[in-house]
C-alpha atoms as a PDB file:
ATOM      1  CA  UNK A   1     -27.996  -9.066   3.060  1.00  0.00           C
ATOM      2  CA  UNK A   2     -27.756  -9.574  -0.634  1.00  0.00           C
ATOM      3  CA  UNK A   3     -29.050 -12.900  -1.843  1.00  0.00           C
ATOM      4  CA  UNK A   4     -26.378 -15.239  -2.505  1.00  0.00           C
ATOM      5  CA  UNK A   5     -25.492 -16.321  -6.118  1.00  0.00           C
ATOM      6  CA  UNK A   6     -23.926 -19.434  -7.549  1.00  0.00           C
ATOM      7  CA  UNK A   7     -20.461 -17.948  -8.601  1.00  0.00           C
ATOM      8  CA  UNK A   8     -21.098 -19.511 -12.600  1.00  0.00           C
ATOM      9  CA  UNK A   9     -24.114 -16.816 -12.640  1.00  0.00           C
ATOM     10  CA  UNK A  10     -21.767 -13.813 -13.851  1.00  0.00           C
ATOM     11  CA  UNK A  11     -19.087 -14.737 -16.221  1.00  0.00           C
ATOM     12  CA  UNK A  12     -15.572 -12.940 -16.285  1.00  0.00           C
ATOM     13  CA  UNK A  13     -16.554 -11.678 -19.737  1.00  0.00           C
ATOM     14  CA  UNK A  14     -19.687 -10.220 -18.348  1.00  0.00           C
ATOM     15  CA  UNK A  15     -17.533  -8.680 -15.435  1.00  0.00           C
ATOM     16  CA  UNK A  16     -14.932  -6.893 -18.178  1.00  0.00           C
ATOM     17  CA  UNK A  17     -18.683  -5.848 -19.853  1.00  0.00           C
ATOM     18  CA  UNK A  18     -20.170  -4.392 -16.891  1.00  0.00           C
ATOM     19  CA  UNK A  19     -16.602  -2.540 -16.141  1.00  0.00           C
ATOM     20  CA  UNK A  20     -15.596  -1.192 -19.514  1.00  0.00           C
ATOM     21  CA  UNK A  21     -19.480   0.530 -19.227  1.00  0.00           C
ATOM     22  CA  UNK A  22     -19.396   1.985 -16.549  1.00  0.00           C
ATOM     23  CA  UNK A  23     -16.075   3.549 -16.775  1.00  0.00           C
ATOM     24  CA  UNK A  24     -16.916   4.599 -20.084  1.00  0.00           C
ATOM     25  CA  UNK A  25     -19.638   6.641 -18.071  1.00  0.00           C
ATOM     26  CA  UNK A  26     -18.082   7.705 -15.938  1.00  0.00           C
ATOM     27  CA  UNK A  27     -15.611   9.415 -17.846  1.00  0.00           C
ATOM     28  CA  UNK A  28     -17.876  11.299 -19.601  1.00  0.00           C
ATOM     29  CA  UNK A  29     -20.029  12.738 -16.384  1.00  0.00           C
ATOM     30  CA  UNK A  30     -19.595  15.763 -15.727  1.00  0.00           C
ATOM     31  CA  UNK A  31     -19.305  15.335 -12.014  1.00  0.00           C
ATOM     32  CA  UNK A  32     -17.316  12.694 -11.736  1.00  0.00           C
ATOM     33  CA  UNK A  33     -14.963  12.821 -14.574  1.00  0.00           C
ATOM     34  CA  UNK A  34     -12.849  15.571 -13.722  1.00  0.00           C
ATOM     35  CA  UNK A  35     -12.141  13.193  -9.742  1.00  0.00           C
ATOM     36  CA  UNK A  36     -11.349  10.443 -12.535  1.00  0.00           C
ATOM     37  CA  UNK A  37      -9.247  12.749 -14.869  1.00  0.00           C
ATOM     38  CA  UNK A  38      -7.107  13.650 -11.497  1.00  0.00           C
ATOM     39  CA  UNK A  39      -6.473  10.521 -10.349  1.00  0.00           C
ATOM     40  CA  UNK A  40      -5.765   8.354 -12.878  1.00  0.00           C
ATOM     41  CA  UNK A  41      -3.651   9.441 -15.985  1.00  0.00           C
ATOM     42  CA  UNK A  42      -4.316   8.401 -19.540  1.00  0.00           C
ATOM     43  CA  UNK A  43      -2.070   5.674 -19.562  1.00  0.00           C
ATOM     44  CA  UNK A  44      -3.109   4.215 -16.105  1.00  0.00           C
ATOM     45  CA  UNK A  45      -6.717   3.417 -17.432  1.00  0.00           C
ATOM     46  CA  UNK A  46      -5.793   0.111 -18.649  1.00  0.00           C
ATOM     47  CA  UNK A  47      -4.200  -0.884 -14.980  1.00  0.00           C
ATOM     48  CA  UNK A  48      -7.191   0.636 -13.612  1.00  0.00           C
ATOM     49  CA  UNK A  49      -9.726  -1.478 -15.427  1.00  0.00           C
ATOM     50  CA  UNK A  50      -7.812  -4.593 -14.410  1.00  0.00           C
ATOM     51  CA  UNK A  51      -7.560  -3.732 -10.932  1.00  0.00           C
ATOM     52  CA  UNK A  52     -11.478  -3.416 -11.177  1.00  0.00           C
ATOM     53  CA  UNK A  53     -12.006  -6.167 -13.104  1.00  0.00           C
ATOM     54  CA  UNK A  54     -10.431  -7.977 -10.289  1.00  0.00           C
ATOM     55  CA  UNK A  55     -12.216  -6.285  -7.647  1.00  0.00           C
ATOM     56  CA  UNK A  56     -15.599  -6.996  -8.954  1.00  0.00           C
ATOM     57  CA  UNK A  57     -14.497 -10.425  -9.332  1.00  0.00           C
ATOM     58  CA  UNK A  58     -13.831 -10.898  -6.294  1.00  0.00           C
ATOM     59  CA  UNK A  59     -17.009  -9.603  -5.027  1.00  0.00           C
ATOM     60  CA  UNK A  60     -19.297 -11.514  -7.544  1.00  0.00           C
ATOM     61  CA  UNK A  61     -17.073 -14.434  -7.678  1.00  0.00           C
ATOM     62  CA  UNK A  62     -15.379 -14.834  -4.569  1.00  0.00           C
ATOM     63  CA  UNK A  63     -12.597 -15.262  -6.759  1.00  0.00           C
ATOM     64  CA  UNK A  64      -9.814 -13.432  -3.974  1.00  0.00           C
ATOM     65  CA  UNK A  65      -8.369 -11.937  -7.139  1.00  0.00           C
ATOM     66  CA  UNK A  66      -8.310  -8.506  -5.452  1.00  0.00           C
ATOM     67  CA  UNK A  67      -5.477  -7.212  -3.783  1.00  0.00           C
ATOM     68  CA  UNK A  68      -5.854  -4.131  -2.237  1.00  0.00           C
ATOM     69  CA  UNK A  69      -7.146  -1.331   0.055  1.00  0.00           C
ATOM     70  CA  UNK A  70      -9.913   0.418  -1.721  1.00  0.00           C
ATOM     71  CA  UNK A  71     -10.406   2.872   1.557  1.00  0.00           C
ATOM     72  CA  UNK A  72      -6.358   3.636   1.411  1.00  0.00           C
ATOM     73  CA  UNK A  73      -6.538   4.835  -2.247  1.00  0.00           C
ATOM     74  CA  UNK A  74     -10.028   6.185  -2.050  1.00  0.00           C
ATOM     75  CA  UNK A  75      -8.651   8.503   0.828  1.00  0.00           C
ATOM     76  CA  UNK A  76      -5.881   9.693  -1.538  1.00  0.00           C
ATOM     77  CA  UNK A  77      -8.318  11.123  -4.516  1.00  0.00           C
ATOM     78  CA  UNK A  78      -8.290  14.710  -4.457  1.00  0.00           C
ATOM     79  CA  UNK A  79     -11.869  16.384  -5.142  1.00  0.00           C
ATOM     80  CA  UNK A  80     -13.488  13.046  -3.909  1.00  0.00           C
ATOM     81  CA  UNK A  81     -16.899  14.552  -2.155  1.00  0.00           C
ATOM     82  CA  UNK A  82     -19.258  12.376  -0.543  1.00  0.00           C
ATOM     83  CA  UNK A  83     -22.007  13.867  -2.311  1.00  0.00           C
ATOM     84  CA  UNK A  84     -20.461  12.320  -5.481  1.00  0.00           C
ATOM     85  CA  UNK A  85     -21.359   8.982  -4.450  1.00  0.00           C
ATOM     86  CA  UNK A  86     -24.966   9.043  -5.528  1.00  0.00           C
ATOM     87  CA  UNK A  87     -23.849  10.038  -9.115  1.00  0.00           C
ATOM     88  CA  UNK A  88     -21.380   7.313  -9.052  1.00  0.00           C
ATOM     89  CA  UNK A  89     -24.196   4.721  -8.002  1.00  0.00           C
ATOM     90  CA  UNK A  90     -26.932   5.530 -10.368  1.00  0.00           C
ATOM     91  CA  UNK A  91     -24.542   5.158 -13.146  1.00  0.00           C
ATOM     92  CA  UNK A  92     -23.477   1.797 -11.741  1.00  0.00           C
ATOM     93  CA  UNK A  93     -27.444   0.686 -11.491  1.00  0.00           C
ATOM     94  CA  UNK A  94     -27.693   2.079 -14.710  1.00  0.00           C
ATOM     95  CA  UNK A  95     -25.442  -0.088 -16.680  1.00  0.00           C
ATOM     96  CA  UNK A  96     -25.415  -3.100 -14.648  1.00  0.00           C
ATOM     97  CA  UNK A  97     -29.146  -3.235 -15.838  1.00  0.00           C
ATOM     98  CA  UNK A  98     -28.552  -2.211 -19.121  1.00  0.00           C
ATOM     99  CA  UNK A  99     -26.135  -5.299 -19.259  1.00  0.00           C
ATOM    100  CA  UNK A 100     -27.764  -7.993 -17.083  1.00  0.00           C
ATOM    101  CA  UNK A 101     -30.944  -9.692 -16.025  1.00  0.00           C
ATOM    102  CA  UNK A 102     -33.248  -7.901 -12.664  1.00  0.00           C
ATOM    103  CA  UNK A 103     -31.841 -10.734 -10.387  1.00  0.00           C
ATOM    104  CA  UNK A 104     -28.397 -10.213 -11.412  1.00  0.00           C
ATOM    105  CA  UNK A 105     -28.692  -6.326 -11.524  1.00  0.00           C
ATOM    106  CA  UNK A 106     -29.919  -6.556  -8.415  1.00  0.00           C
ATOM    107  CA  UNK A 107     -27.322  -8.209  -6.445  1.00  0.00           C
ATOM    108  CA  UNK A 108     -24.771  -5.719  -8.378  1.00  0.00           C
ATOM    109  CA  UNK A 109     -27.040  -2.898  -6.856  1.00  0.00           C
ATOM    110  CA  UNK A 110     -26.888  -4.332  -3.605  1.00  0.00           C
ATOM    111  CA  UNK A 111     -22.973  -4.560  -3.423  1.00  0.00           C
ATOM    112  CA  UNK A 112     -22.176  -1.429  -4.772  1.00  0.00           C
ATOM    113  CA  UNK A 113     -24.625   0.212  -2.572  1.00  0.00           C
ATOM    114  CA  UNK A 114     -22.392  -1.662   0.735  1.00  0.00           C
ATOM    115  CA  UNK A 115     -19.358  -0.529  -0.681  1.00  0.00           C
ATOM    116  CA  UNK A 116     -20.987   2.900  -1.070  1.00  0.00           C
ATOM    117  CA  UNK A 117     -21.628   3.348   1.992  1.00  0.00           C
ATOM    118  CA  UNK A 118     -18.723   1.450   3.964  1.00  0.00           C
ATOM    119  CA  UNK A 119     -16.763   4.096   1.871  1.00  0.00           C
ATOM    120  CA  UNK A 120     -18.286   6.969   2.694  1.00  0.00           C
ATOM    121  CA  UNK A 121     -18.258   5.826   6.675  1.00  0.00           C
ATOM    122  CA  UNK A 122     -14.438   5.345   6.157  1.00  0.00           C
ATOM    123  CA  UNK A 123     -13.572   8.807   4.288  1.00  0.00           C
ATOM    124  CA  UNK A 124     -16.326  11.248   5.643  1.00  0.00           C
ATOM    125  CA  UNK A 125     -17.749  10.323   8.772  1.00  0.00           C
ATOM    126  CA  UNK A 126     -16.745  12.520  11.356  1.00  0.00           C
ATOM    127  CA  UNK A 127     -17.620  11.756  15.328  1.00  0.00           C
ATOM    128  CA  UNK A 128     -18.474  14.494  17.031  1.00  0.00           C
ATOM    129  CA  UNK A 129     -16.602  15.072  19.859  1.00  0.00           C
ATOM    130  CA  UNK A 130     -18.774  15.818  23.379  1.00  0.00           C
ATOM    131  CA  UNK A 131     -17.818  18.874  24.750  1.00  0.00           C
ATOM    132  CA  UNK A 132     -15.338  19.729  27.024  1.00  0.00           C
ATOM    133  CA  UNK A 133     -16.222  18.834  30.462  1.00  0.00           C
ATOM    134  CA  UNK A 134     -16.981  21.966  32.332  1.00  0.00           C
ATOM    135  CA  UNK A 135     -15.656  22.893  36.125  1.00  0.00           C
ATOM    136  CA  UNK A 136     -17.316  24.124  38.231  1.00  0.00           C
ATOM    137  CA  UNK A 137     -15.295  26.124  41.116  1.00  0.00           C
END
């Protein structure tokens, strides 16, 4: 379990920082970019930004400013692969320490990495199914 933080330790500003960043990255990978360009038009970015500025307030902060189903819209994304997770977390690593202190990049690491993977289990994991039960006669 990530170690906790007092809520003061990232800012809003710093949250808006770490955001901007990263989508900036993102939108020039060339793995992930073209999911991005797909999903979100040209005009949506700035509703997009907010909605993760939120988001990672709410995880940071406990602020509850999120409202939302991340697993809902994630589900809708055409193209989405869950082999394009890994890009999308070492650019995440990346800039949160690029922008941010090891402590603090650290507990970003940590979250992301749980929401990583409690996306992935949501979109991709598939149970296999025993077989049918065979008769014998």
């Amino acid at each position: 379990m990530p170690p906790l933080i007092d809520e003061a330790a990232v800012s809003e500003d710093e949250i808006v920082r770490l955001v901007d960043a990263f989508y900036a990255k993102i939108r020039r990978d060339p793995i992930l970019a073209p999911v991005f360009e797909r999903a979100i038009a040209p005009d949506a970015w700035p509703v997009h930004l907010a909605k993760m500025y939120d988001f990672w307030s709410s995880v940071m902060r406990t602020s509850g400013r999120y409202k939302g189903n991340p697993l809902a819209v994630h589900g809708q994304v055409k193209g989405l692969e869950e082999t394009m997770f890994e890009p999308w977390l070492k650019l995440f690593r990346e800039t949160a320490a690029e922008l941010f202190s090891p402590e603090i990049a650290s507990i970003f690491r940590e979250k992301s990495e749980l929401i990583a993977k409690s996306l992935k289990l949501g979109l991709f994991l598939r149970l296999r199914q025993p077989p049918p039960a065979r008769t014998v006669v």
